[in-house]
N, C-alpha and C. Protein backbone atom coordinates (compact mmCIF):
# COMPACT_ATOMS: atom_id res chain seq x y z
N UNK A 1 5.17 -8.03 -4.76
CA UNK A 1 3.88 -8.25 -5.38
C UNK A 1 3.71 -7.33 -6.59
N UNK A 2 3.90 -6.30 -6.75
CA UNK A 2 3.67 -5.10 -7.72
C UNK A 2 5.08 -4.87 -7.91
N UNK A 3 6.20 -5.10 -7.38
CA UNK A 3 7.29 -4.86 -8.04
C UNK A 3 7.81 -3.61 -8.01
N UNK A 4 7.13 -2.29 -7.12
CA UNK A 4 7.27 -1.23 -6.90
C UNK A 4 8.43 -0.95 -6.24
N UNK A 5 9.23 0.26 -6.59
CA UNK A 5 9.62 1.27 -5.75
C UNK A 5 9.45 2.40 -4.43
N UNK A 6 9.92 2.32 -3.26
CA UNK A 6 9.76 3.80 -2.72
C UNK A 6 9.04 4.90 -3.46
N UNK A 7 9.92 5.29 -4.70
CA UNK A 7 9.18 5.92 -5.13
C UNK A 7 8.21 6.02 -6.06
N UNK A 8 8.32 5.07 -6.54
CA UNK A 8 6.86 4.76 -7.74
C UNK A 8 5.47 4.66 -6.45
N UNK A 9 5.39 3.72 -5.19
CA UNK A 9 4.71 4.48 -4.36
C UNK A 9 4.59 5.48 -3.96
N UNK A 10 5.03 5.94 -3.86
CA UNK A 10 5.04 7.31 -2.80
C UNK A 10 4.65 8.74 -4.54
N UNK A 11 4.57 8.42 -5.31
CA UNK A 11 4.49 9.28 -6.76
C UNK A 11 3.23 8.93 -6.56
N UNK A 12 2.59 7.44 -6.57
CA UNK A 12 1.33 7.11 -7.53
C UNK A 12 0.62 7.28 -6.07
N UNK A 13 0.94 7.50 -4.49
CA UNK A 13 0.20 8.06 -3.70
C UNK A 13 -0.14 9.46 -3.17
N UNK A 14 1.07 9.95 -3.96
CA UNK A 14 0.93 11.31 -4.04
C UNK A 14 1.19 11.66 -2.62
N UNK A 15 2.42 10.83 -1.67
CA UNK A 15 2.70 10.99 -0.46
C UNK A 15 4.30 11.14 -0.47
N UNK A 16 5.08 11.77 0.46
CA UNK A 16 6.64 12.05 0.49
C UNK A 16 7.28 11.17 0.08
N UNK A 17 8.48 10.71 -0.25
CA UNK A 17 9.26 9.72 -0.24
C UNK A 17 10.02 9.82 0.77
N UNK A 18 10.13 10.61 1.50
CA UNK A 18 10.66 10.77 3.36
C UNK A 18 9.51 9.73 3.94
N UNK A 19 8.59 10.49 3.96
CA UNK A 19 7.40 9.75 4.47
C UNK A 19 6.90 7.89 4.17
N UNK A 20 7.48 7.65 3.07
CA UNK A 20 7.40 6.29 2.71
C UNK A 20 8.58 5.41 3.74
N UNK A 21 9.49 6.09 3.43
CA UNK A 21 10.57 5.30 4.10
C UNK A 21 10.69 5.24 5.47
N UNK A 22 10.26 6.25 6.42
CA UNK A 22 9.65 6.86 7.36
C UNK A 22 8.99 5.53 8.31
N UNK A 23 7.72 5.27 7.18
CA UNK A 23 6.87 4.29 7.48
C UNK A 23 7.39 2.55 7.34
N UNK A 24 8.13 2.70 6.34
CA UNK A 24 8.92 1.25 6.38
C UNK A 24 9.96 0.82 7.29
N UNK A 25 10.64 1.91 8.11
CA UNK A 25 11.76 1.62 8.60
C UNK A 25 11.07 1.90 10.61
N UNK A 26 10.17 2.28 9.97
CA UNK A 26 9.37 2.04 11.75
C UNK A 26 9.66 3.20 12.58
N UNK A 27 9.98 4.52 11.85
CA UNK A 27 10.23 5.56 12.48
C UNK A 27 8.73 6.97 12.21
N UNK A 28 8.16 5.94 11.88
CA UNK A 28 6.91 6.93 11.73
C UNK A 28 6.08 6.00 11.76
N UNK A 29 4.86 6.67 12.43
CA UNK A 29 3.21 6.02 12.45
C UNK A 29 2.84 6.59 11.43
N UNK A 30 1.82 6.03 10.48
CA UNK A 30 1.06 6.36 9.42
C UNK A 30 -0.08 7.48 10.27
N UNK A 31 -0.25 8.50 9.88
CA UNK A 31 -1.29 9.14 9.95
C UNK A 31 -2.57 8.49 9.15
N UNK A 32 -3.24 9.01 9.46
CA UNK A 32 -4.98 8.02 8.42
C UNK A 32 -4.97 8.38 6.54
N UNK A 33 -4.42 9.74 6.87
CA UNK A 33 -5.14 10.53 5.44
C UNK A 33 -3.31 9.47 4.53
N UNK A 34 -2.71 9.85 5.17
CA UNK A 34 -2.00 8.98 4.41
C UNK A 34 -1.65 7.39 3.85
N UNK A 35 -2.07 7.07 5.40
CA UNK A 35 -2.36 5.61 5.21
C UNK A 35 -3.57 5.30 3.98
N UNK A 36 -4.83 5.78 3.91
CA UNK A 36 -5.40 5.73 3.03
C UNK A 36 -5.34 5.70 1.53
N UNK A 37 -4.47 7.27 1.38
CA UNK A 37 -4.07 7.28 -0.01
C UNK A 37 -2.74 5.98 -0.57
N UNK A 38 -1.86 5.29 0.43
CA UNK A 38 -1.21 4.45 0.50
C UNK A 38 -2.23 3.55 -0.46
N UNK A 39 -3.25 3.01 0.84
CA UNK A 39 -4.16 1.63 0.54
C UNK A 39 -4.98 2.24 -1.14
N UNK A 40 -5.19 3.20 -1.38
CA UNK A 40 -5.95 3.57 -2.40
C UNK A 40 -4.75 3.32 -4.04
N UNK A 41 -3.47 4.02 -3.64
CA UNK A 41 -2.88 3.48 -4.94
C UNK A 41 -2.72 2.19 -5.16
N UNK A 42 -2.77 1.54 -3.71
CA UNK A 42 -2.39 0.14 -4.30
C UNK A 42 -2.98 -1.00 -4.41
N UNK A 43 -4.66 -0.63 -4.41
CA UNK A 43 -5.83 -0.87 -4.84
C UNK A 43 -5.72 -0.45 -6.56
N UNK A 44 -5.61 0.69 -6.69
CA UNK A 44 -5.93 0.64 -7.59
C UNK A 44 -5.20 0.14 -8.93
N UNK A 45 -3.96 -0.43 -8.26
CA UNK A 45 -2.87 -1.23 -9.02
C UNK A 45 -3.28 -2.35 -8.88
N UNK A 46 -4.28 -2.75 -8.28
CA UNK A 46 -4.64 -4.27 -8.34
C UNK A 46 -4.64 -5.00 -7.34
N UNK A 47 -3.92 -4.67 -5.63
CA UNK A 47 -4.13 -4.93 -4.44
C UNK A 47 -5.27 -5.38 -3.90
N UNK A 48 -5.55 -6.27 -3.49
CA UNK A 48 -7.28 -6.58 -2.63
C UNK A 48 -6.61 -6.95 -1.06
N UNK A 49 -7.35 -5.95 -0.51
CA UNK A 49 -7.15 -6.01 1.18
C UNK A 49 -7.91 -7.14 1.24
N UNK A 50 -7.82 -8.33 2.17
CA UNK A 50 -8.85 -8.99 2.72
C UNK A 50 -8.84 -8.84 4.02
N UNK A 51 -9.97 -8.68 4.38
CA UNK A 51 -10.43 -8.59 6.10
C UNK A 51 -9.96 -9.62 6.86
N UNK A 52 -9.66 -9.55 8.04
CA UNK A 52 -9.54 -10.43 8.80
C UNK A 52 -10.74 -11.86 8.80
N UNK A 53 -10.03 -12.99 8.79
CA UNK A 53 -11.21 -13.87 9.35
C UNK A 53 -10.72 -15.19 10.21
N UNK A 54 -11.37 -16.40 9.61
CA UNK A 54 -9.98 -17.55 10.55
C UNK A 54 -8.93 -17.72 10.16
N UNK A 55 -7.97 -16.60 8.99
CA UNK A 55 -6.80 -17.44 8.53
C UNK A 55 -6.41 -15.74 9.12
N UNK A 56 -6.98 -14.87 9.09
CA UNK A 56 -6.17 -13.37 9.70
C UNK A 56 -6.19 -12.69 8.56
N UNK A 57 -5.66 -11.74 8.30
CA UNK A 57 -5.83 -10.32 7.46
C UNK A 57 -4.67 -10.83 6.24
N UNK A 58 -4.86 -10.07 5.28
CA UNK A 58 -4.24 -10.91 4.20
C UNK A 58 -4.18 -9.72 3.00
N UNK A 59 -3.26 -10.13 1.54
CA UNK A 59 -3.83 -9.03 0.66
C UNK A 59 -3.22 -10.45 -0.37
N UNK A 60 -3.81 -9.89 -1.31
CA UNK A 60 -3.54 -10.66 -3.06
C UNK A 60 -3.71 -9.80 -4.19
N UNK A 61 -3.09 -10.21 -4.94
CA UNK A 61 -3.23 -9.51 -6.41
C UNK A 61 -4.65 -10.09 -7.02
N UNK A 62 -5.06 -9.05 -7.65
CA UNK A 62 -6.17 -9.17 -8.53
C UNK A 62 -5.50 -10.18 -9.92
N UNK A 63 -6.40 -11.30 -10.13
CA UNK A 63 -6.60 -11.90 -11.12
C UNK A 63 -6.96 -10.95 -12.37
N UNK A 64 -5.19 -11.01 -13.59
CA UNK A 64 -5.39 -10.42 -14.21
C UNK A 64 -6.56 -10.70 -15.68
N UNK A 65 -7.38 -10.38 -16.14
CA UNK A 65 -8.45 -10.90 -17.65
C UNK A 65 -7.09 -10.56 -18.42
N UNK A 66 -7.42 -11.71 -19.38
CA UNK A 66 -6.91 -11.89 -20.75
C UNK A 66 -7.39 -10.75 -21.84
């Protein structure tokens, strides 16, 4: 979706790159404070969480303006 890196996440969350991979490979639970700053960079790259509803939890890119 964003085309990111390990570490271009883990830079623009200002979280380990141990810790990224950590979390992708299923050898670590996200703690909150990190999980957060996770969901926060990649909000602010343009990510939209959607809530659960009848189709289930979901994310999309923000519609970029011309």
């Amino acid at each position: 979706m964003l085309d990111w890196s390990q570490q271009q996440l883990a830079t623009t969350a200002n979280v380990g790159l141990s810790t990224i991979r950590s979390f992708e490979t299923g050898k670590r639970v996200p703690i909150a404070n990190n999980l957060q700053a996770i969901r926060t960079a990649l909000e602010a790259a343009g990510v939209i969480f959607i809530d659960q509803n009848g189709n289930g939890p979901g994310v999309r890119l923000r519609d970029r303006q011309a």
